[in-house]
C-alpha atoms as a PDB file:
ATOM      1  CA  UNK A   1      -1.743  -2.270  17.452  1.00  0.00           C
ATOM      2  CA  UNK A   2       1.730  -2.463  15.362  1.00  0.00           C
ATOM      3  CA  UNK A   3      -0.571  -2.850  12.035  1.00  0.00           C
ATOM      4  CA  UNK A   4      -0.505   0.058  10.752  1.00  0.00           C
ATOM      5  CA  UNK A   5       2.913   0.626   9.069  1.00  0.00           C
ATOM      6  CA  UNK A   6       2.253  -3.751   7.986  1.00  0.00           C
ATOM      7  CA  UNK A   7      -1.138  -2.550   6.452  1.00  0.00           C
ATOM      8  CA  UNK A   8       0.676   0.181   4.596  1.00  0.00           C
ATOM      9  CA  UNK A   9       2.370  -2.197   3.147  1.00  0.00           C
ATOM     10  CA  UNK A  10      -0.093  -3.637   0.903  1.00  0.00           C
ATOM     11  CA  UNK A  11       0.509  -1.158  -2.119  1.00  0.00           C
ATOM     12  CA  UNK A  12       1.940   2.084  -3.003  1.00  0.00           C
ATOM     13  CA  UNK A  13       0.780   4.995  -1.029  1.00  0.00           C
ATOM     14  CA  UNK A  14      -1.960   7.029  -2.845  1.00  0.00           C
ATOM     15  CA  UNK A  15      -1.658  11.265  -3.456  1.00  0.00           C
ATOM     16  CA  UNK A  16      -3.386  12.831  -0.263  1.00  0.00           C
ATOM     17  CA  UNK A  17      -6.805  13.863  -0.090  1.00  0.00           C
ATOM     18  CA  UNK A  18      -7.768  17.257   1.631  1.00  0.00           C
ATOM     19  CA  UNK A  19      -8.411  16.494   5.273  1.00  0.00           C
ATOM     20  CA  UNK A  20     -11.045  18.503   7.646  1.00  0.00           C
ATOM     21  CA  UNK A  21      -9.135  17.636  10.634  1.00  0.00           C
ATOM     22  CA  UNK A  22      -5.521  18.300  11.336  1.00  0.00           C
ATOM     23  CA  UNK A  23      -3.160  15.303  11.173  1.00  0.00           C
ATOM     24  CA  UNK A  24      -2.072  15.601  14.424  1.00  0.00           C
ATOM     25  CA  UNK A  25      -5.214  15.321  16.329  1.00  0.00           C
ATOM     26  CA  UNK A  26      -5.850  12.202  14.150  1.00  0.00           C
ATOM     27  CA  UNK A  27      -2.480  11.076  14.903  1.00  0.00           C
ATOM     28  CA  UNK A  28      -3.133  11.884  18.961  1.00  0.00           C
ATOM     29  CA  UNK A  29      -6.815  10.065  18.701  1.00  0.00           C
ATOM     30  CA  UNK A  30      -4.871   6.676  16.896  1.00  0.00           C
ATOM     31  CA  UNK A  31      -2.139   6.953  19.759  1.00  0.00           C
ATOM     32  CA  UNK A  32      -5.114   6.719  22.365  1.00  0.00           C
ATOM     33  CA  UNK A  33      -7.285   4.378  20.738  1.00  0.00           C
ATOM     34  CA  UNK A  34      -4.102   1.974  20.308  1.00  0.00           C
ATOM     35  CA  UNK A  35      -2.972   2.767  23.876  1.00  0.00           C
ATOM     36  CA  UNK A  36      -6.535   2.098  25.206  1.00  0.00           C
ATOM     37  CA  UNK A  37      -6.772  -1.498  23.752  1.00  0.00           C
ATOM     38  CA  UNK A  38      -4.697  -2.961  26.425  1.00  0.00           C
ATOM     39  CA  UNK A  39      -6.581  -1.683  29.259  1.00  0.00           C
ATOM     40  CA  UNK A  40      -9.856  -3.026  26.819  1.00  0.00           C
ATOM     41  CA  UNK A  41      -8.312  -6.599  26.489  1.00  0.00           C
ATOM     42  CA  UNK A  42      -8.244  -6.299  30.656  1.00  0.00           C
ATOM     43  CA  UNK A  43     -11.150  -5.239  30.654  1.00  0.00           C
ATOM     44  CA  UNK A  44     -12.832  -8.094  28.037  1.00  0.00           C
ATOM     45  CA  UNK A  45     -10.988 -10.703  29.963  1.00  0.00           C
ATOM     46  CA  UNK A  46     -13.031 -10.400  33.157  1.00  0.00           C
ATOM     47  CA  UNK A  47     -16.328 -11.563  31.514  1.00  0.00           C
ATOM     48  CA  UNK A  48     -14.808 -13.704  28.819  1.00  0.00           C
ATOM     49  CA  UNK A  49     -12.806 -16.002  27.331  1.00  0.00           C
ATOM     50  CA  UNK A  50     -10.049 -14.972  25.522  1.00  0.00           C
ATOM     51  CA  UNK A  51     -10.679 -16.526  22.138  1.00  0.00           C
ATOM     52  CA  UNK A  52     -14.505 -14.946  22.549  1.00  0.00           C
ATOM     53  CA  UNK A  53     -12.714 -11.378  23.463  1.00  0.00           C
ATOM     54  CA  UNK A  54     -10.727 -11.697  20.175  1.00  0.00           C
ATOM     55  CA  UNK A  55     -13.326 -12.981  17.993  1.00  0.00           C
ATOM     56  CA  UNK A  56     -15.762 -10.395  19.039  1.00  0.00           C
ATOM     57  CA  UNK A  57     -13.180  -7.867  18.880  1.00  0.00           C
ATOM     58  CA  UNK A  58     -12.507  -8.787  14.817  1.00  0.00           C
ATOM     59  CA  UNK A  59     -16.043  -8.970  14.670  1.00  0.00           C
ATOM     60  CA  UNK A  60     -17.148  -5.789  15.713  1.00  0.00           C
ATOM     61  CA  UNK A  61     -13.417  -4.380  13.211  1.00  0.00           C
ATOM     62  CA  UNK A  62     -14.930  -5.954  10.127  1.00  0.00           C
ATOM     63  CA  UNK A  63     -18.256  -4.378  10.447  1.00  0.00           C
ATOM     64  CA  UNK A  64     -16.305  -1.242  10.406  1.00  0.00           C
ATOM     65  CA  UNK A  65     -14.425  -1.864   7.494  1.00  0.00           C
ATOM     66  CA  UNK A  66     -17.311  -3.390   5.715  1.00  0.00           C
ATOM     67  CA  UNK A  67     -19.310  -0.384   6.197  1.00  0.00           C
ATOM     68  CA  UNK A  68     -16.108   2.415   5.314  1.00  0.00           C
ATOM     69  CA  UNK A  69     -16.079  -0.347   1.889  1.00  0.00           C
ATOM     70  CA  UNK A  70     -19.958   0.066   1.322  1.00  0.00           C
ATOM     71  CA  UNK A  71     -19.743   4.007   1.239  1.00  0.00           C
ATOM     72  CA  UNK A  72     -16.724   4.349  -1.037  1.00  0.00           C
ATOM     73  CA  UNK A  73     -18.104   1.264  -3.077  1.00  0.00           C
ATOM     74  CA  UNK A  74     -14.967  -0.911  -2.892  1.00  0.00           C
ATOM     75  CA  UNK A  75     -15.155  -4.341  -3.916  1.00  0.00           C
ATOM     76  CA  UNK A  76     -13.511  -7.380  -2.130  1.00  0.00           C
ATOM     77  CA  UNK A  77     -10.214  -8.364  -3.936  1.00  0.00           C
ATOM     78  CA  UNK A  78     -10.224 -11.013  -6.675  1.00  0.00           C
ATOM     79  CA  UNK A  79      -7.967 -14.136  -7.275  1.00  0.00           C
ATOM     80  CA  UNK A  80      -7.589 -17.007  -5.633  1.00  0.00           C
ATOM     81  CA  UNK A  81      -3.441 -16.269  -5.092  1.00  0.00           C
ATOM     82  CA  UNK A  82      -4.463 -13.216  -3.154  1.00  0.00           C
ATOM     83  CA  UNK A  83      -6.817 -14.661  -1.136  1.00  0.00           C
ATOM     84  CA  UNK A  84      -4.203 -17.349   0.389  1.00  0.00           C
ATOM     85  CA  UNK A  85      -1.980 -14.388   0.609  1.00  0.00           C
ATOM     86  CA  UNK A  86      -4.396 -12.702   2.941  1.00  0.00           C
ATOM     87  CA  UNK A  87      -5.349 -15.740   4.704  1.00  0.00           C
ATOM     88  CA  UNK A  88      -2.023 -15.816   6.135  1.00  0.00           C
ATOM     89  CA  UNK A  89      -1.541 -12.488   6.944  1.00  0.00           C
ATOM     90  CA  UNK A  90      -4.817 -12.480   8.555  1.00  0.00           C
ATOM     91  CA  UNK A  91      -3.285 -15.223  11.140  1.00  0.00           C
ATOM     92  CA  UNK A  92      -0.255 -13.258  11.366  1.00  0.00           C
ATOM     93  CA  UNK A  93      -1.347  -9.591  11.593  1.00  0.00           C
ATOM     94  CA  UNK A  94      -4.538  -9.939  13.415  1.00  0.00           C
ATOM     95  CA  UNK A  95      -5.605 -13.887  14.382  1.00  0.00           C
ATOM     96  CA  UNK A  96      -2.743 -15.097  16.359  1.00  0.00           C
ATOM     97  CA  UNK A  97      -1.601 -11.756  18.093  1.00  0.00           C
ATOM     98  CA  UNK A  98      -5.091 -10.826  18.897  1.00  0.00           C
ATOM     99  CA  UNK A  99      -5.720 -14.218  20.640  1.00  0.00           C
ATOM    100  CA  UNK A 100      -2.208 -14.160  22.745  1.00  0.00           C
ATOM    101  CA  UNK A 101      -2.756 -11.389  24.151  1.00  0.00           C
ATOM    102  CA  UNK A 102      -5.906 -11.840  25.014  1.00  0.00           C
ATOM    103  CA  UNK A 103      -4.318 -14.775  26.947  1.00  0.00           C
ATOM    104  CA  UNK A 104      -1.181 -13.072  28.019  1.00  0.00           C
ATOM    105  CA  UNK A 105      -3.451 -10.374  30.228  1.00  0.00           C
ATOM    106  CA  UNK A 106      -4.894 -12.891  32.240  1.00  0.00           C
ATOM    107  CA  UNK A 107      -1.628 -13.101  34.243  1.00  0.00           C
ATOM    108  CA  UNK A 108       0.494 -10.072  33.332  1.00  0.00           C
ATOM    109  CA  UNK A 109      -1.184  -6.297  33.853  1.00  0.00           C
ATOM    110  CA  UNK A 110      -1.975  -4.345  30.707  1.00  0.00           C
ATOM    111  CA  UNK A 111       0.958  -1.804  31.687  1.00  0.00           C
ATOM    112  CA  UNK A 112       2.909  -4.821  30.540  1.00  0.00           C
ATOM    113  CA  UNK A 113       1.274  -6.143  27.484  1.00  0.00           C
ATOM    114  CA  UNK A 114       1.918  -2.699  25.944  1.00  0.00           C
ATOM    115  CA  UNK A 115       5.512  -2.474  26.572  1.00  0.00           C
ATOM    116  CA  UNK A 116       5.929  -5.984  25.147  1.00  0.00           C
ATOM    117  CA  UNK A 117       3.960  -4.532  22.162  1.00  0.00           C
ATOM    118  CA  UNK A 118       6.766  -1.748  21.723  1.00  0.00           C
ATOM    119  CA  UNK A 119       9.372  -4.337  21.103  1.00  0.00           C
ATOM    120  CA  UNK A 120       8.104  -5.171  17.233  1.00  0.00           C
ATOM    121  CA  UNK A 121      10.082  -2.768  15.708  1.00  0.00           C
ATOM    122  CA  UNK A 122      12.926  -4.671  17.551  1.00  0.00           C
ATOM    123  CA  UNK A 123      11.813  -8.136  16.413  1.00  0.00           C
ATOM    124  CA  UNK A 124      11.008  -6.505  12.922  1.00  0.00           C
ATOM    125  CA  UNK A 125      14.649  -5.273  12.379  1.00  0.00           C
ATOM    126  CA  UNK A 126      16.524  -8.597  13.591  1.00  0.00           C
ATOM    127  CA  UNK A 127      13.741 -10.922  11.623  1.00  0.00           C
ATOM    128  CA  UNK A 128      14.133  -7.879   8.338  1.00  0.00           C
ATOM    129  CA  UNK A 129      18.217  -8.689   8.403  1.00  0.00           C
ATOM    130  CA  UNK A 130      17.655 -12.370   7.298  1.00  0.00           C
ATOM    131  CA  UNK A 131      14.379 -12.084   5.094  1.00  0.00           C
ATOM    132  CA  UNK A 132      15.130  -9.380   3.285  1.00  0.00           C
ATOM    133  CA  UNK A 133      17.988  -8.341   1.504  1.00  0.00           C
ATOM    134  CA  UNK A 134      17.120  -4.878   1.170  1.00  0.00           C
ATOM    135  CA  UNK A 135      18.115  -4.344   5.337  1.00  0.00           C
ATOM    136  CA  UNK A 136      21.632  -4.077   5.556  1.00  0.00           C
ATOM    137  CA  UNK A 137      22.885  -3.730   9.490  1.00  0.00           C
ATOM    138  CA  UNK A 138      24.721  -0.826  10.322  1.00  0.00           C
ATOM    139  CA  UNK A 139      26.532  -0.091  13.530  1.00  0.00           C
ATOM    140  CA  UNK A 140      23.830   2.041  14.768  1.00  0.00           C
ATOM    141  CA  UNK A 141      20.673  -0.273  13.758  1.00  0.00           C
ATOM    142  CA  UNK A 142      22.841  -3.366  15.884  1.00  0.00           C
ATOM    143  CA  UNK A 143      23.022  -0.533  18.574  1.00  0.00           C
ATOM    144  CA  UNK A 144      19.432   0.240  18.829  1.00  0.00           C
ATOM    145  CA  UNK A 145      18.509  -4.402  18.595  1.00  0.00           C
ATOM    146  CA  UNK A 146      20.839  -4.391  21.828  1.00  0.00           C
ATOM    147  CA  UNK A 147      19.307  -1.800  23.867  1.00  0.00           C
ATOM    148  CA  UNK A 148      15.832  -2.738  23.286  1.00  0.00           C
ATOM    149  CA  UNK A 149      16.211  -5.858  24.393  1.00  0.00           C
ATOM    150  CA  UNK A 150      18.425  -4.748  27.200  1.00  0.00           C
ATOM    151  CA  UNK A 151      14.862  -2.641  27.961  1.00  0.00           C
ATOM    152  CA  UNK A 152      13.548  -5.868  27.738  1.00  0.00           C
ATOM    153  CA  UNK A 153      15.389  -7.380  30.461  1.00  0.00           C
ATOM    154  CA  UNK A 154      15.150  -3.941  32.888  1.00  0.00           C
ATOM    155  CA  UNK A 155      11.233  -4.159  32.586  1.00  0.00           C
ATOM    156  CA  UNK A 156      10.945  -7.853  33.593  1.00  0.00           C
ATOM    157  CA  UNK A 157      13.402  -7.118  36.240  1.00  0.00           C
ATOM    158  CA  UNK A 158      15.769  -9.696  34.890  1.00  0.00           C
ATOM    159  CA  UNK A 159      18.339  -9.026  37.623  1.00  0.00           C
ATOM    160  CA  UNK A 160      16.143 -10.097  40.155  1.00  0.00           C
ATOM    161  CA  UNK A 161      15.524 -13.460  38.356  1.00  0.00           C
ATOM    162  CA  UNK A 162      12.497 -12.305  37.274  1.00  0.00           C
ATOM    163  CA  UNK A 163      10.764 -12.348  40.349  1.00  0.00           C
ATOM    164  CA  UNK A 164       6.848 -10.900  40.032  1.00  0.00           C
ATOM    165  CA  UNK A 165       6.717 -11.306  36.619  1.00  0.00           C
ATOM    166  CA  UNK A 166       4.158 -14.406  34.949  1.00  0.00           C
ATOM    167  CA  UNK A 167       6.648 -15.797  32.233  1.00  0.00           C
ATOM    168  CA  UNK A 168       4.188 -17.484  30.564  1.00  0.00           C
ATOM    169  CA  UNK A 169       1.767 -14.518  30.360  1.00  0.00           C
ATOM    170  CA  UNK A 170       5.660 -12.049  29.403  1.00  0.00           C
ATOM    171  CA  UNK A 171       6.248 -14.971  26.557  1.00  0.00           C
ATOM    172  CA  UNK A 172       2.522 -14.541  24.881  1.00  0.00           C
ATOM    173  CA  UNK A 173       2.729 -11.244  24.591  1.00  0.00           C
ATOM    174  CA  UNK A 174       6.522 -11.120  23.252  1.00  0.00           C
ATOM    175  CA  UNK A 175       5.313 -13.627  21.057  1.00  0.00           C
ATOM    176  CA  UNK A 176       2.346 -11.486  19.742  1.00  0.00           C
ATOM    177  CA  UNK A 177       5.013  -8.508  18.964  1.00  0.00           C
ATOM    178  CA  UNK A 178       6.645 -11.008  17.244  1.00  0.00           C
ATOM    179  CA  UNK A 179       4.014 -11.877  14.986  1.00  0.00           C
ATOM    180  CA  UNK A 180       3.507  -8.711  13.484  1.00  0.00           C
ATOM    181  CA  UNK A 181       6.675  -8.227  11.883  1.00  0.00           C
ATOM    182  CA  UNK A 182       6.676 -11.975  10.520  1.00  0.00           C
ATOM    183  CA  UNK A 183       3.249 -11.224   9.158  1.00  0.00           C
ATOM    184  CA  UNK A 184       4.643  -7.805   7.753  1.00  0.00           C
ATOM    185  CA  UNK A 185       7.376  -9.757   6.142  1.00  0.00           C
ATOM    186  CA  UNK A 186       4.775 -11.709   4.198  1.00  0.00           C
ATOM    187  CA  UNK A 187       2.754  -8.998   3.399  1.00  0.00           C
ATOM    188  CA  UNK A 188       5.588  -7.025   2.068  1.00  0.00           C
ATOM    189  CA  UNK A 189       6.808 -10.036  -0.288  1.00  0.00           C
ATOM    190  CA  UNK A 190       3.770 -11.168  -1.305  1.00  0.00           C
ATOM    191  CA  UNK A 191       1.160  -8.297  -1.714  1.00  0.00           C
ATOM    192  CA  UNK A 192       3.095  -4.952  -2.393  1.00  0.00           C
ATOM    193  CA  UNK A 193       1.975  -3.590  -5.140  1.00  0.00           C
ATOM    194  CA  UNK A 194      -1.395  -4.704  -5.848  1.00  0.00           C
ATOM    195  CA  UNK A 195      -3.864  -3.785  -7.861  1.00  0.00           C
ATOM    196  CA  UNK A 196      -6.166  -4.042  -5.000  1.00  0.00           C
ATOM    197  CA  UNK A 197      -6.751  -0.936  -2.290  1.00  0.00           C
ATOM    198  CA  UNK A 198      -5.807  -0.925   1.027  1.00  0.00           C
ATOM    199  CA  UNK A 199      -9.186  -0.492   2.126  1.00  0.00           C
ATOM    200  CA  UNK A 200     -10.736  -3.806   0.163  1.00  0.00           C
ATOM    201  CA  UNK A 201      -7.020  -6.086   1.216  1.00  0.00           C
ATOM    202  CA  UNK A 202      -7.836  -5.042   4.887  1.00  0.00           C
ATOM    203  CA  UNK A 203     -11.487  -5.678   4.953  1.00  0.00           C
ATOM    204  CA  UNK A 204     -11.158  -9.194   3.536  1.00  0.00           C
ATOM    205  CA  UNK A 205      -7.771  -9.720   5.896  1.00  0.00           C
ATOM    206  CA  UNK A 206      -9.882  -8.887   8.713  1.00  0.00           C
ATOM    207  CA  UNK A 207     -12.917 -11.291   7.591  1.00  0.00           C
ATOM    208  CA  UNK A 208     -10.517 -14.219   7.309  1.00  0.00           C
ATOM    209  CA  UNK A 209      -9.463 -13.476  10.567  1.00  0.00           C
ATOM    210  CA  UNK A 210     -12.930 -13.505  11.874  1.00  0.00           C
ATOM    211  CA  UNK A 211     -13.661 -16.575  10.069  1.00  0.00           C
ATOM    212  CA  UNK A 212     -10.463 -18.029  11.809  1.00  0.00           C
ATOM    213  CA  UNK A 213     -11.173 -17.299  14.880  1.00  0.00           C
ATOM    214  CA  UNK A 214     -15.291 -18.195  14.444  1.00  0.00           C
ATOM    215  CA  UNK A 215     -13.610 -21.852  14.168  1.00  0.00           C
ATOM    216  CA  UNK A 216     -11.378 -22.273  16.762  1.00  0.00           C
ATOM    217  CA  UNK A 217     -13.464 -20.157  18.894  1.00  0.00           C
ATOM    218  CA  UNK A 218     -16.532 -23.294  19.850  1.00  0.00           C
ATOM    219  CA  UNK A 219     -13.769 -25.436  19.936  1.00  0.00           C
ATOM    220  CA  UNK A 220     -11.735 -23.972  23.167  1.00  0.00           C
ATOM    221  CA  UNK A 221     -14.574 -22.273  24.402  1.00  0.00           C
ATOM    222  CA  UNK A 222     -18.438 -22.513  25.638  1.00  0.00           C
ATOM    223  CA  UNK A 223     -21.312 -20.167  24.962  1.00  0.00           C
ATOM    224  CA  UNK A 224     -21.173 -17.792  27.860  1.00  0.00           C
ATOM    225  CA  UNK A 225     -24.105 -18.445  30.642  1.00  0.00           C
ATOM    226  CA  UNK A 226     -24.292 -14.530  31.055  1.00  0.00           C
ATOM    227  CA  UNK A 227     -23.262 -11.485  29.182  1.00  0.00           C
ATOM    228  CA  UNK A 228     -21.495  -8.631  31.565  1.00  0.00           C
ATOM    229  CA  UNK A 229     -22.187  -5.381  30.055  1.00  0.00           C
ATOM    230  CA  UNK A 230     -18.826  -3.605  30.725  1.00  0.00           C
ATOM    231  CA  UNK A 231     -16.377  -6.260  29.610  1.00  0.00           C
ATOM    232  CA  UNK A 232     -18.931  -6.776  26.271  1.00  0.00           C
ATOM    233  CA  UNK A 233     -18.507  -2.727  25.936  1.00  0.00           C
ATOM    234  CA  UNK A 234     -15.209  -2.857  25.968  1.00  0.00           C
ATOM    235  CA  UNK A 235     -15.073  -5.530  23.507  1.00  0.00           C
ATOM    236  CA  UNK A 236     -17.150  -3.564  21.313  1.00  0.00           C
ATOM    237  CA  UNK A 237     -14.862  -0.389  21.579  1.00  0.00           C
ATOM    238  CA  UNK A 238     -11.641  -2.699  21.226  1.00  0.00           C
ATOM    239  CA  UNK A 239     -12.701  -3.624  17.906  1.00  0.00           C
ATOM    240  CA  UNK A 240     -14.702  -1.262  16.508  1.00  0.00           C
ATOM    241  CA  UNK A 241     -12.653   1.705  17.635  1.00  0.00           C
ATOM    242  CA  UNK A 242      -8.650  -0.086  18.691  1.00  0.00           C
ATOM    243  CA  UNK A 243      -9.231  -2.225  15.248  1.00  0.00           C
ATOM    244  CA  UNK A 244     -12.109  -0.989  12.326  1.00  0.00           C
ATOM    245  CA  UNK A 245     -11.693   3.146  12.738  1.00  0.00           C
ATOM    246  CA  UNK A 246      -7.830   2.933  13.495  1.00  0.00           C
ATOM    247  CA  UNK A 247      -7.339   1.335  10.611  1.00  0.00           C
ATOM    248  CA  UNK A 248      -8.977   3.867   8.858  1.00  0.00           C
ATOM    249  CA  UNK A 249      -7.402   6.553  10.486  1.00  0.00           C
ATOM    250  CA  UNK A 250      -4.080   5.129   9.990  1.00  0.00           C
ATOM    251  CA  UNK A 251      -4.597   4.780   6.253  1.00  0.00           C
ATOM    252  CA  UNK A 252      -5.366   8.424   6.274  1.00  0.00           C
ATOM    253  CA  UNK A 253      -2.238   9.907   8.126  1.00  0.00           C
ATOM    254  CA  UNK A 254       0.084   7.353   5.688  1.00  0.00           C
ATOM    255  CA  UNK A 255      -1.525   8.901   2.525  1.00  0.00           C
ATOM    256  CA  UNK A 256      -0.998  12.851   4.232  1.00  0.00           C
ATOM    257  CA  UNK A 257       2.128  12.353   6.073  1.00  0.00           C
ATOM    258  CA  UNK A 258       3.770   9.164   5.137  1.00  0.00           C
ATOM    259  CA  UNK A 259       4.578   5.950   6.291  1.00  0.00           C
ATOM    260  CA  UNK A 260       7.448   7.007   8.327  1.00  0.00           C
ATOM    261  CA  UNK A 261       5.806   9.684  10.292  1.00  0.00           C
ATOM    262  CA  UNK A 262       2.475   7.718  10.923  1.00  0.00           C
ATOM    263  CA  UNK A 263       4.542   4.872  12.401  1.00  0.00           C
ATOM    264  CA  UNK A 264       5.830   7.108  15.170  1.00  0.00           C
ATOM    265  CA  UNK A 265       2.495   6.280  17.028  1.00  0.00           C
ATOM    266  CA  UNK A 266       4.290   3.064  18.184  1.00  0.00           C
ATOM    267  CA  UNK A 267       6.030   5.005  20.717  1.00  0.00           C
ATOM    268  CA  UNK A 268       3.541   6.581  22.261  1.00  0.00           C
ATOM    269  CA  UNK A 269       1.105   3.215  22.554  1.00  0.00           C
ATOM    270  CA  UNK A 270       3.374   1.832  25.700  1.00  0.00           C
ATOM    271  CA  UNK A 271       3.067   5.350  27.290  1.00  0.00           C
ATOM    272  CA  UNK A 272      -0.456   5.666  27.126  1.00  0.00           C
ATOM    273  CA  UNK A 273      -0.977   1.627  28.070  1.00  0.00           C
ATOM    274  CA  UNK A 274       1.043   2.307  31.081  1.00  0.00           C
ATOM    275  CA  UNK A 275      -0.815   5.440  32.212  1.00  0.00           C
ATOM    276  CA  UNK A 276      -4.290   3.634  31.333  1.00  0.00           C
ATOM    277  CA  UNK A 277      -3.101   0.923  33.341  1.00  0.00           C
ATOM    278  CA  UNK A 278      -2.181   2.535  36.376  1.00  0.00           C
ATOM    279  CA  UNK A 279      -4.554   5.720  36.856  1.00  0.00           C
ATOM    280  CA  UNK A 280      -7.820   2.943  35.594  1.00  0.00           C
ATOM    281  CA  UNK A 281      -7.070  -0.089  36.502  1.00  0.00           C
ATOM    282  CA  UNK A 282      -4.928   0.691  39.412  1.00  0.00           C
ATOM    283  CA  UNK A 283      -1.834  -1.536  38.304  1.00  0.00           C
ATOM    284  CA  UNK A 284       0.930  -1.313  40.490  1.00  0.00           C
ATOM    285  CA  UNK A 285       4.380   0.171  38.862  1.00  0.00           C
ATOM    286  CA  UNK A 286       7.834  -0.258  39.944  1.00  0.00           C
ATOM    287  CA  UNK A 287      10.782   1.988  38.519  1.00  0.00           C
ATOM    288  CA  UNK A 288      11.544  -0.494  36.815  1.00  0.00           C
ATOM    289  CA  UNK A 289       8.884  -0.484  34.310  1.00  0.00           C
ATOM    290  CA  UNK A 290       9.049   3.454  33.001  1.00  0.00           C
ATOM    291  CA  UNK A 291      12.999   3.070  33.276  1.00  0.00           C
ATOM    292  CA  UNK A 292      12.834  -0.023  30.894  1.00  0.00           C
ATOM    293  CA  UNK A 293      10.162   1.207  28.710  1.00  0.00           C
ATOM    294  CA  UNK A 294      12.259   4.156  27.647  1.00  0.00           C
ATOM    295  CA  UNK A 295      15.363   2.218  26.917  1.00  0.00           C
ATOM    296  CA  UNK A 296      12.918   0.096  24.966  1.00  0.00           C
ATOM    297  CA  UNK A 297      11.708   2.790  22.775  1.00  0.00           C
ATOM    298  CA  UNK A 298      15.284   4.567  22.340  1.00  0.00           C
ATOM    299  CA  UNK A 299      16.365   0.995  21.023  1.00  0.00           C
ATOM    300  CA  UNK A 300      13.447   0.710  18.370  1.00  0.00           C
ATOM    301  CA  UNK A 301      14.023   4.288  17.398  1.00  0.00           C
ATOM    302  CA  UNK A 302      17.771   3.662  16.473  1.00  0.00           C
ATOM    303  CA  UNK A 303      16.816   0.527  14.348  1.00  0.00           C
ATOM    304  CA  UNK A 304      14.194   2.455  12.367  1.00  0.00           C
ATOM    305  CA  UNK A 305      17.387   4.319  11.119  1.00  0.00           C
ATOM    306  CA  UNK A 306      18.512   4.558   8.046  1.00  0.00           C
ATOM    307  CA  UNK A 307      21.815   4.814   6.593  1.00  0.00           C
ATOM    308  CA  UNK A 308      22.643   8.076   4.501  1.00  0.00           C
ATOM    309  CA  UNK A 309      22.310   7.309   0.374  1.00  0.00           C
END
């Protein structure tokens, strides 16, 4: 969820390979998978603890990735400087936004979770402005940072004084949207470029996440007394399908149709987490919610673009 254009990041995109299956089916199977993982944090929630939802969903991702490494022979990367590197994009990209909202759905729906999700383009632009000197504002970009948040406020009904709406559970998961562009930030300054593939940088990102969160884990948490099949299914599919193959299948539609295409799936996520939410998990919706969704989206749209050369 909002890793794929941060992945992408981690070095030059590689010449495309021929594909058996059209981009856009691969494009409309990583739009549902990502979509999906709200409804599977819900889901994971109701049988266990949040930290135990997150650490088996980054353990079930790194098998994936470990296995996808194993058949093309890829090595983990070397150096002790890019190791610390991808320790802390590990706690930014995957760790710490994994784990809030995990937390965040125990008091807000999933509908929610995934519009908050759709603001890190918004947090990505604002944050991009001060870190890096490359992102110059323009008229339009400032435009687009003031509606989405103005989408912001429509969703959680702000002119009702937020009546309905958890604001702890709302802060989590604007705080996980938040982390991805800070960890993107890092990644971008600190591992573009190297020698390393994207497929070895994300399987040992992922690890250290798992490794993370196999520590705080026992800490905050007990062994469960019993193990409820659906919620453990669904962490299963949240990692091995929302986290290990999208990956994967992200990495694929950057190399055939660039990053700025493959990013695109962003949209859609919120759209599909809404309708997930409500036709599954019968969460209630208000106008509201679709109403400020789209003026989120239009807003992240406009600050994705970028002035004429």
């Amino acid at each position: 969820m909002t890793t794929a254009t941060t992945n992408a990041a981690h070095r030059p995109v590689r010449a495309p390979a021929r594909r058996t299956i059209d981009w856009r089916i691969r494009f409309a199977a990583l739009s549902l998978v990502w979509g999906f993982s709200f409804l599977l944090i819900k889901v994971g929630t109701d049988g266990y603890a949040p930290f135990q939802v997150t650490l088996g969903r980054l353990v079930f991702g790194t098998a994936v990735l470990a296995a996808a490494m194993a058949m093309k022979r890829e090595r983990l990367p070397r150096g002790a400087r890019t190791w610390a590197h991808l320790t802390v994009a590990a706690f930014l990209l995957n760790a710490l936004p994994f784990s809030l909202f995990a937390y965040a759905e125990l008091t807000i729906p999933s509908t929610l979770a995934g519009i908050c999700n759709a603001t890190s383009p918004l947090w990505g632009m604002a944050l991009s402005l001060v870190a890096l000197s490359e992102d110059r504002p323009t008229r339009v970009r400032v435009a687009g940072l003031g509606l989405g948040f103005l989408g912001v406020l429509t969703v959680l009904g702000a002119w009702q004084g937020f009546t309905g709406v958890d604001p702890t559970g709302t802060a989590l998961a604007l705080l996980a949207s938040l982390s991805y562009p800070v960890g993107w930030i890092h990644v971008r300054r600190t591992l573009a470029g190297s020698g390393d593939s994207h497929l070895s940088l994300t399987g040992a990102q992922l690890l250290l996440a798992t490794l993370q969160l196999a520590v705080v884990t026992p800490l905050f948490t007990s062994m469960p007394t019993r193990f409820p099949v659906v919620p453990l299914l669904a962490v299963a599919a949240l990692g091995a399908l929302g986290t290990g193959l999208a990956v994967l299948i992200q990495y694929g539609l950057v190399a055939e149709v660039g990053p700025t295409t493959a990013q695109m799936v962003t949209y859609f996520i919120p759209v599909i987490a809404t309708a997930a939410g409500v036709a599954i998990l019968g969460e209630s919706l208000t106008w509201s919610t679709p109403v400020g969704a789209v003026i989120v989206l239009a807003g992240a749209a406009l600050t994705q673009v970028r002035p004429r050369s």
